[in-house]
N, C-alpha and C. Protein backbone atom coordinates (compact mmCIF):
# COMPACT_ATOMS: atom_id res chain seq x y z
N UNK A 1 153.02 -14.66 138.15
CA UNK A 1 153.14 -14.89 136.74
C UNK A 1 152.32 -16.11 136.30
N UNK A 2 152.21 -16.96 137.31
CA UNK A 2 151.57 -18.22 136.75
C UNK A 2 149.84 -18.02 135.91
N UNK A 3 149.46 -16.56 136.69
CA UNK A 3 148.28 -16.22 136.27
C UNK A 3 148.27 -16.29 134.60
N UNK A 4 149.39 -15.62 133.79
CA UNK A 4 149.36 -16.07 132.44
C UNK A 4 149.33 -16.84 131.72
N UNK A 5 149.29 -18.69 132.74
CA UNK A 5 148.77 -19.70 131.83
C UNK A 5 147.60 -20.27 132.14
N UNK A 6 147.05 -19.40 132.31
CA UNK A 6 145.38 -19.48 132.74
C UNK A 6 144.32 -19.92 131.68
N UNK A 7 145.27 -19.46 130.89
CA UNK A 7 144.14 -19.61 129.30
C UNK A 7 144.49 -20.85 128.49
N UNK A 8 145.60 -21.64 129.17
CA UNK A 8 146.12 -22.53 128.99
C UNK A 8 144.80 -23.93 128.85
N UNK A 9 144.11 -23.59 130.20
CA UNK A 9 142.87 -24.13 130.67
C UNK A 9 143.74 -26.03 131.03
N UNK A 10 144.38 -25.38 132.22
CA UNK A 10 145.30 -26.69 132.37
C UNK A 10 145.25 -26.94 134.14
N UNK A 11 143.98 -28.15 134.42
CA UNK A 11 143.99 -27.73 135.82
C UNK A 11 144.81 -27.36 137.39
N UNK A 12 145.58 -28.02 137.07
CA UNK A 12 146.93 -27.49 137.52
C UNK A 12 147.44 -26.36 137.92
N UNK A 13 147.45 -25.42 136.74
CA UNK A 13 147.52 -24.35 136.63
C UNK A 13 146.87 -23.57 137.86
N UNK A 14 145.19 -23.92 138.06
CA UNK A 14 144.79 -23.00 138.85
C UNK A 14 144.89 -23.63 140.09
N UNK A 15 145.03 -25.18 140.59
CA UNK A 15 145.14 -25.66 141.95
C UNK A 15 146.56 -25.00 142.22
N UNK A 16 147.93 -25.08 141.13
CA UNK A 16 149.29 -23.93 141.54
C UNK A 16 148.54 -22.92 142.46
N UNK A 17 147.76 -21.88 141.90
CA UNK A 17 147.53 -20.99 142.35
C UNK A 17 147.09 -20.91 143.45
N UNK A 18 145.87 -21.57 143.26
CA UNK A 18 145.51 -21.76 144.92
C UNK A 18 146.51 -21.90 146.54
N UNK A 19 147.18 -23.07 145.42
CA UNK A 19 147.88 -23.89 146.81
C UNK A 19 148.85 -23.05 147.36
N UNK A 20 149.79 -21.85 146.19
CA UNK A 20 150.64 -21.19 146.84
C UNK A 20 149.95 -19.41 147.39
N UNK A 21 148.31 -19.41 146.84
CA UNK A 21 147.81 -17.86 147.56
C UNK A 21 147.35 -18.73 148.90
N UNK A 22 147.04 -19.86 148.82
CA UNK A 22 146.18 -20.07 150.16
C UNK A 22 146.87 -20.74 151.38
N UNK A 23 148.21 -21.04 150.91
CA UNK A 23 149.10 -21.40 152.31
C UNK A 23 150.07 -20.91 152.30
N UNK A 24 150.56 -20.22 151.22
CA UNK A 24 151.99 -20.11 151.40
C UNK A 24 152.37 -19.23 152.81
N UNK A 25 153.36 -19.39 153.55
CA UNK A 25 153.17 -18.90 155.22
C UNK A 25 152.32 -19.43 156.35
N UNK A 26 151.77 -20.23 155.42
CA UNK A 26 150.11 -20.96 156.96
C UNK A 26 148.89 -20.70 156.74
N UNK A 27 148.89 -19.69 155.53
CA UNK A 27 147.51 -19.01 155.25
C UNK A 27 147.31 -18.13 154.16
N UNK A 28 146.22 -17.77 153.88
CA UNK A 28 146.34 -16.56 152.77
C UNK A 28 146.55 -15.38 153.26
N UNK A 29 146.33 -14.99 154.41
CA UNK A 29 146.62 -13.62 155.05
C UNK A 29 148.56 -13.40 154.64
N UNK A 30 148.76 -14.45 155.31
CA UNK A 30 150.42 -14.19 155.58
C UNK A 30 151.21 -14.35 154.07
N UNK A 31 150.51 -15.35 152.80
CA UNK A 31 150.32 -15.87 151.71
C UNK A 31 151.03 -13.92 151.11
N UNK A 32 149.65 -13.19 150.76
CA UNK A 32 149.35 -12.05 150.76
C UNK A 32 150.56 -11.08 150.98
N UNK A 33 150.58 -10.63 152.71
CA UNK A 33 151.87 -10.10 153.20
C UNK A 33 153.05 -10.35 152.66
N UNK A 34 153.22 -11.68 152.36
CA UNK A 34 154.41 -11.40 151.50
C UNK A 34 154.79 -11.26 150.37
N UNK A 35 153.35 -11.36 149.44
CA UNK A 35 153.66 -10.98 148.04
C UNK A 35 153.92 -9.71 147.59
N UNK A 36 153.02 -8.80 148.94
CA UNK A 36 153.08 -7.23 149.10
C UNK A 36 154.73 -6.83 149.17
N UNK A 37 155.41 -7.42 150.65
CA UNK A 37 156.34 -7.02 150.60
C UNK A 37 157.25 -7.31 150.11
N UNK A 38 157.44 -9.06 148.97
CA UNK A 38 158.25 -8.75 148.09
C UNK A 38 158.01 -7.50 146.58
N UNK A 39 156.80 -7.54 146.36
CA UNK A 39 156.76 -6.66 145.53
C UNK A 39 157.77 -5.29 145.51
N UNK A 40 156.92 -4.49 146.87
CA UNK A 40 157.67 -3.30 147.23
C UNK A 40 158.79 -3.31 147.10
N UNK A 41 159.70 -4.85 148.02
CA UNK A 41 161.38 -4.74 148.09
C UNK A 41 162.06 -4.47 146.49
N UNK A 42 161.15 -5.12 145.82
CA UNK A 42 161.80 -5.66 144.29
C UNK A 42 161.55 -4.35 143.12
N UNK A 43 162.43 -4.14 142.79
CA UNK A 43 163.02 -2.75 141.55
C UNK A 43 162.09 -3.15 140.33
N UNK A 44 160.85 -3.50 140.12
CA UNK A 44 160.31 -3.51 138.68
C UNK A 44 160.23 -2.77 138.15
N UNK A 45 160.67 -3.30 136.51
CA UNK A 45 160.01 -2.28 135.37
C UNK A 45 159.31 -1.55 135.37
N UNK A 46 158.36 -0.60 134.26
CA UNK A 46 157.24 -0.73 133.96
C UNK A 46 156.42 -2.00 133.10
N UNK A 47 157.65 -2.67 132.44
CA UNK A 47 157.16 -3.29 131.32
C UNK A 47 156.65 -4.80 132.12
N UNK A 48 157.45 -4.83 133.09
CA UNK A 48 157.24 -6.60 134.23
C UNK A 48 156.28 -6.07 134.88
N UNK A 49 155.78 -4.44 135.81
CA UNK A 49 154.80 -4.38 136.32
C UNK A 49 153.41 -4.57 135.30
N UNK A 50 153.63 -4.37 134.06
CA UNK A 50 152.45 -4.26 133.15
C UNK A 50 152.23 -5.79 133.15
N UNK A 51 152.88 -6.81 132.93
CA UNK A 51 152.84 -8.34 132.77
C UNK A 51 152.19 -8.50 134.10
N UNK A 52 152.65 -8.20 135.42
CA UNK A 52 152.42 -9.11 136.60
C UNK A 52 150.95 -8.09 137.02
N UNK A 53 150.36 -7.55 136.58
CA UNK A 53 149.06 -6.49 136.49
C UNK A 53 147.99 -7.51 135.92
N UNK A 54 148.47 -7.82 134.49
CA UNK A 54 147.50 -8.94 133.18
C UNK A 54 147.42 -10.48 134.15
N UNK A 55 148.82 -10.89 134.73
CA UNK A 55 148.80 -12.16 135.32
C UNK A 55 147.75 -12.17 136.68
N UNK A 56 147.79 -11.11 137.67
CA UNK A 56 146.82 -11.06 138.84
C UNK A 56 145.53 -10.45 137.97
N UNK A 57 145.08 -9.66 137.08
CA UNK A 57 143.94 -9.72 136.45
C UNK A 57 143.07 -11.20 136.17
N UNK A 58 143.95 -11.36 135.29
CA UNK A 58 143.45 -13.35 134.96
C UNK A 58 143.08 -13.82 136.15
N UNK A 59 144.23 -13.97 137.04
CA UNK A 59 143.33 -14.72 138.40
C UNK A 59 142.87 -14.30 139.30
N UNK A 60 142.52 -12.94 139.19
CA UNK A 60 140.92 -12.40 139.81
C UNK A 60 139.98 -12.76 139.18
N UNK A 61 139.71 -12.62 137.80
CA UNK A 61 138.77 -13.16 136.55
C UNK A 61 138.62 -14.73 137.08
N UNK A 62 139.74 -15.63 137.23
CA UNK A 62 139.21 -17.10 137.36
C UNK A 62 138.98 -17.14 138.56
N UNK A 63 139.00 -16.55 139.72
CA UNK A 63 138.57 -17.25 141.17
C UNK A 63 137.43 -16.14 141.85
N UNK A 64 136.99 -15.19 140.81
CA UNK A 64 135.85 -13.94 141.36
C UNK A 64 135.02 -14.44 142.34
N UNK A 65 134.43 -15.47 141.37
CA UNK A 65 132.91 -16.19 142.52
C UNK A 65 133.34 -17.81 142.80
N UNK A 66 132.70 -17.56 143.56
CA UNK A 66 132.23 -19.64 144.09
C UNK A 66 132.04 -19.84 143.02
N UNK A 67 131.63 -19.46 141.86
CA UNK A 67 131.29 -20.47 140.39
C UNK A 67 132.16 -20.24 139.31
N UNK A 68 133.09 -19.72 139.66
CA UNK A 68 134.39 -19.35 138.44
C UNK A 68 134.92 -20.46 138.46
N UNK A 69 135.64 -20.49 137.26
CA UNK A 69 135.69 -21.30 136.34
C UNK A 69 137.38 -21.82 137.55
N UNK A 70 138.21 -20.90 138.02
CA UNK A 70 139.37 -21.20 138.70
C UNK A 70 139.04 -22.26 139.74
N UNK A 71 137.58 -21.86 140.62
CA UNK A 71 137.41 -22.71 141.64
C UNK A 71 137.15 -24.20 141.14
N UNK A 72 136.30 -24.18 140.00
CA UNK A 72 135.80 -25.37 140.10
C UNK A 72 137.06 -26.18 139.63
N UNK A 73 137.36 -25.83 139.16
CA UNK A 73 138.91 -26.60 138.29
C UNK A 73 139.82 -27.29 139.33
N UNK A 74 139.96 -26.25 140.69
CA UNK A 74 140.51 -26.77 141.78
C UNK A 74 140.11 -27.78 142.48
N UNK A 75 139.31 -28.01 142.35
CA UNK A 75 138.39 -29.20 142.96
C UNK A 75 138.40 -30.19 142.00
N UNK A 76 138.01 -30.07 141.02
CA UNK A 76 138.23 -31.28 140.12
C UNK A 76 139.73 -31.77 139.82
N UNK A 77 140.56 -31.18 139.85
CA UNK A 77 141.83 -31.30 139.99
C UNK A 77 142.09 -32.37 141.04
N UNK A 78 141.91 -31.55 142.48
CA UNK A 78 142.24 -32.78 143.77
C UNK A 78 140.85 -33.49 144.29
N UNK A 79 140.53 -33.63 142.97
CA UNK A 79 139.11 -34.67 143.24
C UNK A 79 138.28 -34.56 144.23
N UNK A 80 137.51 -33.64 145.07
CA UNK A 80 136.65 -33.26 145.65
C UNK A 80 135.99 -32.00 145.83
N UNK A 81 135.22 -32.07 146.40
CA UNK A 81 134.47 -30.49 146.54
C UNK A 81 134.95 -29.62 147.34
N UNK A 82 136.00 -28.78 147.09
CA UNK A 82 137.05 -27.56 148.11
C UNK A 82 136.11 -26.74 147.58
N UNK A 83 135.34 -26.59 147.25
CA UNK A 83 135.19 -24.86 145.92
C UNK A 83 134.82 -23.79 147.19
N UNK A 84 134.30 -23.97 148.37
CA UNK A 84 134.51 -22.97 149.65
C UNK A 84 135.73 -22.86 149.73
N UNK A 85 136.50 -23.66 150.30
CA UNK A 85 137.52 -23.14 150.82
C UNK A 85 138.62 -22.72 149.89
N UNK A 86 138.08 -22.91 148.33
CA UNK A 86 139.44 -21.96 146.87
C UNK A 86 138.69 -20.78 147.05
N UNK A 87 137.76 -20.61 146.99
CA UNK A 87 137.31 -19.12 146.53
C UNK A 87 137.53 -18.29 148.01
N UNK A 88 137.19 -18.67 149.14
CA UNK A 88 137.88 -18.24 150.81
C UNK A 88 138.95 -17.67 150.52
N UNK A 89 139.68 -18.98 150.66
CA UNK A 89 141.19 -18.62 150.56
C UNK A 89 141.75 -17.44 149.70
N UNK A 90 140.83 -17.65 147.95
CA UNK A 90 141.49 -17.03 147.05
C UNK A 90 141.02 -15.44 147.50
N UNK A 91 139.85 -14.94 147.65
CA UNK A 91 139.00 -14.19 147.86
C UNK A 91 139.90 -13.42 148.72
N UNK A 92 140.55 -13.85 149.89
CA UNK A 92 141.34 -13.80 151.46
C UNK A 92 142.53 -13.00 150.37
N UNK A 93 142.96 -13.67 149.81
CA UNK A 93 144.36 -13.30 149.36
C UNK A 93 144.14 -12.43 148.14
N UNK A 94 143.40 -12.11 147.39
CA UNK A 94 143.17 -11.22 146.32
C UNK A 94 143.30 -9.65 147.29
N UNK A 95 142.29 -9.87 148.08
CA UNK A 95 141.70 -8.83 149.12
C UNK A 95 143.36 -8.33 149.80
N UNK A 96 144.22 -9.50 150.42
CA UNK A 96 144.84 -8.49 151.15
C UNK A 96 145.92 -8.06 150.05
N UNK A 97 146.20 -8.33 148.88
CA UNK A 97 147.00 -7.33 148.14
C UNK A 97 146.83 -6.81 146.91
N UNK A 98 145.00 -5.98 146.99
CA UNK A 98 144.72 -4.52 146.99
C UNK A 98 144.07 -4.98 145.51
């Protein structure tokens, strides 16, 4: 969901993202795995699957390339040059859930 305050343009916002697709579990692989399998476990709507669809849209849109606007934000956020290892990570974890 956090993907919906994206437009917020609040850097934060997208280092959140990062920090919980790219470690949560140790990594983005495992990050991933479990967003999959809470999804599946969990009874959604249509109307919450349509929201959490727009929210992972947005942050595919902000972390697409090494030069999106998500990466660089992450880096300027924790004050150095990560923008490899946000777009890796993010890239890692977009990929494993689909």
């Amino acid at each position: 969901m956090k993907g919906l305050a994206l437009p917020r343009l609040v850097d934060k916002d997208s280092y959140d993202i990062y920090a919980i697709s790219g470690f949560h579990g140790g990594d983005p692989i495992k990050a991933s795995e479990s967003y999959v399998a809470r999804v599946k476990e969990e009874k959604i709507l249509p109307s919450e699957r349509s929201v959490m669809q727009l929210s992972m849209n947005r942050i595919r849109q902000a972390f697409r390339s090494i030069d999106s606007y998500g990466v660089h934000v992450v880096s300027r956020f924790v004050e150095a040059d990560i923008n490899s290892d946000v777009f890796l990570r993010m890239n890692t974890f977009l990929k494993g859930i689909g």
